[in-house]
Protein backbone atom coordinates (compact mmCIF):
# COMPACT_ATOMS: atom_id res chain seq x y z
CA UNK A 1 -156.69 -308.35 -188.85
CA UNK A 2 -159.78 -309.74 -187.67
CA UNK A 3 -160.74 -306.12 -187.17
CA UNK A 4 -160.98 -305.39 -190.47
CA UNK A 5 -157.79 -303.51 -190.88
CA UNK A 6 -155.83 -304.00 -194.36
CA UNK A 7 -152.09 -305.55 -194.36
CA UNK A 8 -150.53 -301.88 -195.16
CA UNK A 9 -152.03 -300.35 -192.09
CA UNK A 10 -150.73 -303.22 -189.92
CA UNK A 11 -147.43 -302.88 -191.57
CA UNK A 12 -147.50 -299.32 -190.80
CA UNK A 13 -148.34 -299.59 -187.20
CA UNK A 14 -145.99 -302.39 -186.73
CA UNK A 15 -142.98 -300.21 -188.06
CA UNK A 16 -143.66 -297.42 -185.96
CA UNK A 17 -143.76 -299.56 -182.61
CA UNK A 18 -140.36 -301.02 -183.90
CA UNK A 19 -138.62 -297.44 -184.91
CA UNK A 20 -140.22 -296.25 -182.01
CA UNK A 21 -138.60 -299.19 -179.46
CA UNK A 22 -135.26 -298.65 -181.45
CA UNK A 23 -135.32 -294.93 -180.25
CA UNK A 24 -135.75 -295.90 -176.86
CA UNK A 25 -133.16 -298.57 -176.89
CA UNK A 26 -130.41 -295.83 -178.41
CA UNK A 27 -131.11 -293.42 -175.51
CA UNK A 28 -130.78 -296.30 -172.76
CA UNK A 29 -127.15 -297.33 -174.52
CA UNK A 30 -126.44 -293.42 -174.33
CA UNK A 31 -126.83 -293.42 -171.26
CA UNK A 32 -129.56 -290.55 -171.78
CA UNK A 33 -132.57 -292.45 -170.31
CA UNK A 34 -133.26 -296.07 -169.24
CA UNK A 35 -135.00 -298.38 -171.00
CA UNK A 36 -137.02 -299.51 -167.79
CA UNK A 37 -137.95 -297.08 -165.50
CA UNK A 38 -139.87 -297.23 -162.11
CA UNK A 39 -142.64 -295.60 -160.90
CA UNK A 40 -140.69 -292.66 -159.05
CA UNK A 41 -138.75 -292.23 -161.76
CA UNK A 42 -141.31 -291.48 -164.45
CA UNK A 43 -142.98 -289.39 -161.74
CA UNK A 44 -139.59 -287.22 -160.90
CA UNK A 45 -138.99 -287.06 -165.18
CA UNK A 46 -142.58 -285.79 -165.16
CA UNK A 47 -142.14 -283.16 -162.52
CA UNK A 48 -139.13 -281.84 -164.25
CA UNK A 49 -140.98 -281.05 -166.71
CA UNK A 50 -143.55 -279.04 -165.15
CA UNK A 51 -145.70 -281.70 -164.69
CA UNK A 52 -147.70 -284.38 -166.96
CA UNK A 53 -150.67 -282.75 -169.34
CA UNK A 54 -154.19 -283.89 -169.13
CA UNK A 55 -157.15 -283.29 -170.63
CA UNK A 56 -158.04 -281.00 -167.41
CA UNK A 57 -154.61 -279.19 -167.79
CA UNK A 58 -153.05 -278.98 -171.16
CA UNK A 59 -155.07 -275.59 -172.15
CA UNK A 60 -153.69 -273.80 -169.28
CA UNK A 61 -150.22 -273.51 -170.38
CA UNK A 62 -151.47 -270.91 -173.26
CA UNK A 63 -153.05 -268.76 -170.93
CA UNK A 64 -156.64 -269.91 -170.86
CA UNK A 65 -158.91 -270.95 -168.04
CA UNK A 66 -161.46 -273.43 -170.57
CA UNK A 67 -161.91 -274.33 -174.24
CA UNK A 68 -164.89 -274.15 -176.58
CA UNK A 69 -164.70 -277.16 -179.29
CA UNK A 70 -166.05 -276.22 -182.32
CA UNK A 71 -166.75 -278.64 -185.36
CA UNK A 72 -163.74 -278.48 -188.05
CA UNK A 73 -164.91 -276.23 -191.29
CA UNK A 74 -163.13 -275.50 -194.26
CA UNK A 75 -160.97 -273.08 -193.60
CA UNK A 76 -161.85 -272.70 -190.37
CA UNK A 77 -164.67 -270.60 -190.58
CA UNK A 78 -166.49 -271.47 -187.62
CA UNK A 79 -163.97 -271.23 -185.63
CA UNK A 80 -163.23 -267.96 -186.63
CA UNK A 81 -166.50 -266.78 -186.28
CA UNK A 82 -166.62 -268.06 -182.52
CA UNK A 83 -163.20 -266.41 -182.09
CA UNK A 84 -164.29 -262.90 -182.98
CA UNK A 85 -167.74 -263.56 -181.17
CA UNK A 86 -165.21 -264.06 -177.92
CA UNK A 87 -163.39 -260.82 -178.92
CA UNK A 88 -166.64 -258.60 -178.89
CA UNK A 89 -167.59 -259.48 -175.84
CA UNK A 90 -165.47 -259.12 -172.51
CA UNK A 91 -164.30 -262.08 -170.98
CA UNK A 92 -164.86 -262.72 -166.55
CA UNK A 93 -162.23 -261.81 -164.99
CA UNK A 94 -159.31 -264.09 -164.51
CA UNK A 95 -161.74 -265.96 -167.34
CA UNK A 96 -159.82 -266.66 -171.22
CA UNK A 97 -161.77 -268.94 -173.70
CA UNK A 98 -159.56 -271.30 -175.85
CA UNK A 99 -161.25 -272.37 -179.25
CA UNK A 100 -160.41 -275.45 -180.50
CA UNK A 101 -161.84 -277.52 -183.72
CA UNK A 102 -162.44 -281.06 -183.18
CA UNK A 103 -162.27 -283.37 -186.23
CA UNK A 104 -165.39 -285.56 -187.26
CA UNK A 105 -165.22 -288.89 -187.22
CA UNK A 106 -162.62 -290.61 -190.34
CA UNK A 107 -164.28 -293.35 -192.59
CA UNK A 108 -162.23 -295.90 -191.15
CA UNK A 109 -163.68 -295.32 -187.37
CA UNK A 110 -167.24 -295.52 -189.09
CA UNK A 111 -166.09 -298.86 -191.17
CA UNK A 112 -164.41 -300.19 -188.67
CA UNK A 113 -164.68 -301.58 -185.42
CA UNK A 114 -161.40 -301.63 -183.17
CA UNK A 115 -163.19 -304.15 -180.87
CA UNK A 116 -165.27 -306.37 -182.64
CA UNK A 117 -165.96 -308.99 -179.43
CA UNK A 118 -166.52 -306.70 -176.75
CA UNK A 119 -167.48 -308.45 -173.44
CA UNK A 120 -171.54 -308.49 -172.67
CA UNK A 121 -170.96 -306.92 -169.26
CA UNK A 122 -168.04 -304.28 -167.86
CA UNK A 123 -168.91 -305.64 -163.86
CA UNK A 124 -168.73 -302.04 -163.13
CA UNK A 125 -171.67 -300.95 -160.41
CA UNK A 126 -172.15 -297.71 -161.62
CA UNK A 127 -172.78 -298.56 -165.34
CA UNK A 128 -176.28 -297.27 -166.58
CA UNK A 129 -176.85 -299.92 -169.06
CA UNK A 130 -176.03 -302.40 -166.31
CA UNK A 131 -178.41 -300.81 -164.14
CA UNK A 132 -181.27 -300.82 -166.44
CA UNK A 133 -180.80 -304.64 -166.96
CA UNK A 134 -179.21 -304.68 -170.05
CA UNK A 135 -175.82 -305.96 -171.50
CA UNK A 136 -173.40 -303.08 -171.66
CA UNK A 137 -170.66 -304.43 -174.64
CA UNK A 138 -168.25 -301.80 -173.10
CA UNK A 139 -170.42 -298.70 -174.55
CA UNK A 140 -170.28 -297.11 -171.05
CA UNK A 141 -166.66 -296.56 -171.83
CA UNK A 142 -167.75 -294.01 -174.72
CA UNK A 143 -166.03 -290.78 -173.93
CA UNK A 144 -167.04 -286.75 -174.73
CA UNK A 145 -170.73 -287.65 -173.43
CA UNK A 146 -173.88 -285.14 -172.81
CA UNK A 147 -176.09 -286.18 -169.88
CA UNK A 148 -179.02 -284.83 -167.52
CA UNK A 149 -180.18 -285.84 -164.46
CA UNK A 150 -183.55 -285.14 -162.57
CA UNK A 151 -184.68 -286.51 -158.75
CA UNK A 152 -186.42 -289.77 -158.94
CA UNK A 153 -187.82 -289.27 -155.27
CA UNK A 154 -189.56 -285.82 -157.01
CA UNK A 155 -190.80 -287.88 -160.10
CA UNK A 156 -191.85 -290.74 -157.76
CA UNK A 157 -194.02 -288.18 -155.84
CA UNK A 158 -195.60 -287.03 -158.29
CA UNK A 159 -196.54 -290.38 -160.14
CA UNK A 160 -198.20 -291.56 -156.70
CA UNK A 161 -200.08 -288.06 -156.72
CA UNK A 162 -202.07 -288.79 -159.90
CA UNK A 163 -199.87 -287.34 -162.59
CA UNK A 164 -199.04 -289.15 -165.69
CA UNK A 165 -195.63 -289.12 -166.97
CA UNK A 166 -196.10 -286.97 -169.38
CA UNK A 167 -196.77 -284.24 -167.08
CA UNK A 168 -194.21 -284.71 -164.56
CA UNK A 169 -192.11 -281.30 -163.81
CA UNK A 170 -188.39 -282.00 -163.58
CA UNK A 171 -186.34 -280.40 -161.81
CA UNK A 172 -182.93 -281.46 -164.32
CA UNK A 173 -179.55 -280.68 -164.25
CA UNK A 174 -177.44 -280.35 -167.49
CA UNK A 175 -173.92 -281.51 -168.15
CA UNK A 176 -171.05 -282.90 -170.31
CA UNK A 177 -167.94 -284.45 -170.20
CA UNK A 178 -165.25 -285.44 -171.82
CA UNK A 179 -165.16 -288.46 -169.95
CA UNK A 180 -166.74 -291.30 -170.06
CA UNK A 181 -170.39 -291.77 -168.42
CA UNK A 182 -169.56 -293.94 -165.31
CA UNK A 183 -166.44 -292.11 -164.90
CA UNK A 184 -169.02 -288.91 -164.73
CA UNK A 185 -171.39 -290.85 -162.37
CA UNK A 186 -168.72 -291.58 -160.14
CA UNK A 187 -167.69 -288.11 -159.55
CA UNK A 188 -171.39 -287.04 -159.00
CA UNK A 189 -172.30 -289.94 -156.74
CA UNK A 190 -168.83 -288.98 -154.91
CA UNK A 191 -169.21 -285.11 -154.18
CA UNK A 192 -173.19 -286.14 -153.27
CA UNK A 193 -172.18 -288.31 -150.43
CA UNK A 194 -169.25 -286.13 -149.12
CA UNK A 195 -171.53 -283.00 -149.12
CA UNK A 196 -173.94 -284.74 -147.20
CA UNK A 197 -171.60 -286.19 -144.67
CA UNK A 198 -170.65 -282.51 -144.56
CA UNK A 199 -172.95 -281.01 -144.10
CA UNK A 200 -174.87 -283.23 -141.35
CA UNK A 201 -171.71 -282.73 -139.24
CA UNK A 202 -171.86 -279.05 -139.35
CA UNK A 203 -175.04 -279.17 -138.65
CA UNK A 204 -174.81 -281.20 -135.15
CA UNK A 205 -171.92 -279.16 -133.81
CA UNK A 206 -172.40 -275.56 -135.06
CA UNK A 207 -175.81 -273.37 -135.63
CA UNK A 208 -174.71 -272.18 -139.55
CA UNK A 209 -175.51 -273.60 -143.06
CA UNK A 210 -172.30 -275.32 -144.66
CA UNK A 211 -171.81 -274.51 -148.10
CA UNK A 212 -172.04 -277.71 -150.91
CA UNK A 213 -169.58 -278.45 -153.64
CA UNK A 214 -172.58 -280.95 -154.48
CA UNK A 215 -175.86 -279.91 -156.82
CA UNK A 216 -177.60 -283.34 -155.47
CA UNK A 217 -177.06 -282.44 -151.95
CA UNK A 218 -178.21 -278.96 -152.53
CA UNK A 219 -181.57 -280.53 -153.71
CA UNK A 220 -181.58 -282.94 -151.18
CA UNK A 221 -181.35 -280.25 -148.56
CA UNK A 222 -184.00 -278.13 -149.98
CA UNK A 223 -186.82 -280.39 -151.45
CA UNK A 224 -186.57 -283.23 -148.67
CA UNK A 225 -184.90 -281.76 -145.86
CA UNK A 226 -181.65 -283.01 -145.83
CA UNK A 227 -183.26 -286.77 -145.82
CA UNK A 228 -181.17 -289.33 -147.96
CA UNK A 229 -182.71 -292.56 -149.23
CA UNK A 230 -181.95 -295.68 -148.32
CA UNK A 231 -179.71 -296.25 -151.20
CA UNK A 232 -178.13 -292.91 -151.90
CA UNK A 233 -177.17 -293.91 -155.44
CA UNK A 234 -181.07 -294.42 -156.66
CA UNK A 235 -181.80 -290.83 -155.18
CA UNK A 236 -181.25 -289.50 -159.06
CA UNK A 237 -181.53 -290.73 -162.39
CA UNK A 238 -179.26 -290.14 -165.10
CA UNK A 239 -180.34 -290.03 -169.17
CA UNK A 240 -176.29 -290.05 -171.52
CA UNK A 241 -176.08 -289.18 -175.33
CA UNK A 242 -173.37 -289.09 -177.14
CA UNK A 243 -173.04 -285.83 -179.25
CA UNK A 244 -172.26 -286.53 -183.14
CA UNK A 245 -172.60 -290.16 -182.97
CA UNK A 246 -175.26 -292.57 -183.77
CA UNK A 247 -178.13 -291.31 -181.56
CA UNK A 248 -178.88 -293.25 -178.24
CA UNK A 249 -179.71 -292.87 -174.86
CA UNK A 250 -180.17 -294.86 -171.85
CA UNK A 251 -181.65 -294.27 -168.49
CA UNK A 252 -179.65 -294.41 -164.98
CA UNK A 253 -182.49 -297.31 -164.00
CA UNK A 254 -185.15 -299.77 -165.21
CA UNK A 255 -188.44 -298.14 -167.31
């Protein structure tokens, strides 16, 4: 209510958690699933299935390896198009493109606010609004993101060189996800540090290269020979958008 949501919506969602408990309740008396399950259970139910869909998973079940999302036309035109595009042209091997439409936003998400009090601060480490000093009100939860990253030891060398910062040459990586940012971050920072571990083990006991899962230890290794800084985390900078919504960004650290 204090949303802004109308009495028939609430009505509406209230009587669907009610039939929706009442279903549940039947099967437990029929003796067809319990009401209260435990962990293992849900698991087990799960695996008889074939397993529990994610958003990394659930296209692979119709035969294809990734999915385009294309926005929703009338009629489905442009997805269409894209769909004989993929036709004319042969696919990788082992490679099949799924095309999917993804709705725009409804009037009610753009009216409405599902959390009108967010908290100032998520306490996560890894937020970028956090780490640029500012009060995060939960954005960094934002999901289906577009980012880039660039090293800030390679800008920072070039700065003390004499270069303004207009004519600093970045060497950037592009990305998305459909996660959110600091789940994103997380990843990256993740497969950095493992690679590097890695690979500086290899190194000591055998007289080959090891191969990186890791584009920021692969840059490490080759610009600054293999030398991490003292905080591993600051070694890059990210810049997030948000595709389709209101257009923002915000830096991985302080201007």
């Amino acid at each position: 209510m204090d949303a802004g949501h109308s009495q028939n919506f609430r009505d509406m969602i209230t009587t669907g958690i009610v039939a929706r408990y009442g279903a549940s309740l039947t099967r437990h008396q029929e003796g067809e699933r319990p009401l209260y399950r435990s962990k293992e259970e849900r698991e087990e139910a799960w695996r008889r299935k074939g397993g529990k869909d994610d958003k990394a998973t659930w296209f692979r079940k119709a035969g294809a390896s990734t999915v385009m999302t294309v926005p929703a036309t009338k009629e489905s035109r442009l997805a269409g198009l894209v769909r004989e595009a993929l036709q004319s042209a042969p696919d990788p091997t082992g490679c099949k493109t799924m095309v999917r439409e993804q709705p725009g936003p409804s009037v009610r998400q753009c009216l409405v606010r599902s959390n009108p009090l967010p908290r100032r601060s998520c306490c996560r480490p890894l937020c970028p609004w956090l780490r640029k000093g500012e009060e995060c009100k939960m954005r960094c939860f934002q999901e289906g993101v577009g980012y880039l990253a660039y090293c800030t030891r390679c800008h920072d060398a070039q700065l003390e060189e004499g270069k303004e910062e207009g004519d600093v040459v970045e060497e950037v990586y592009l990305g998305e996800t459909s996660r959110s940012s600091v789940s994103r971050i997380r990843e990256h920072v993740s497969d950095y540090k493992a690679a590097m571990r890695k690979r500086k083990h290899l190194e000591e006991t055998t007289a080959g290269e090891a191969e990186s899962s890791s584009w920021m230890a692969d840059h490490i290794w080759s610009k600054h020979g293999g030398v991490q800084g003292p905080n591993p985390e600051d070694d890059f900078s990210f810049l997030w958008w948000v595709p389709g919504a209101s257009l923002y960004t915000v830096s991985w650290r302080k201007p």
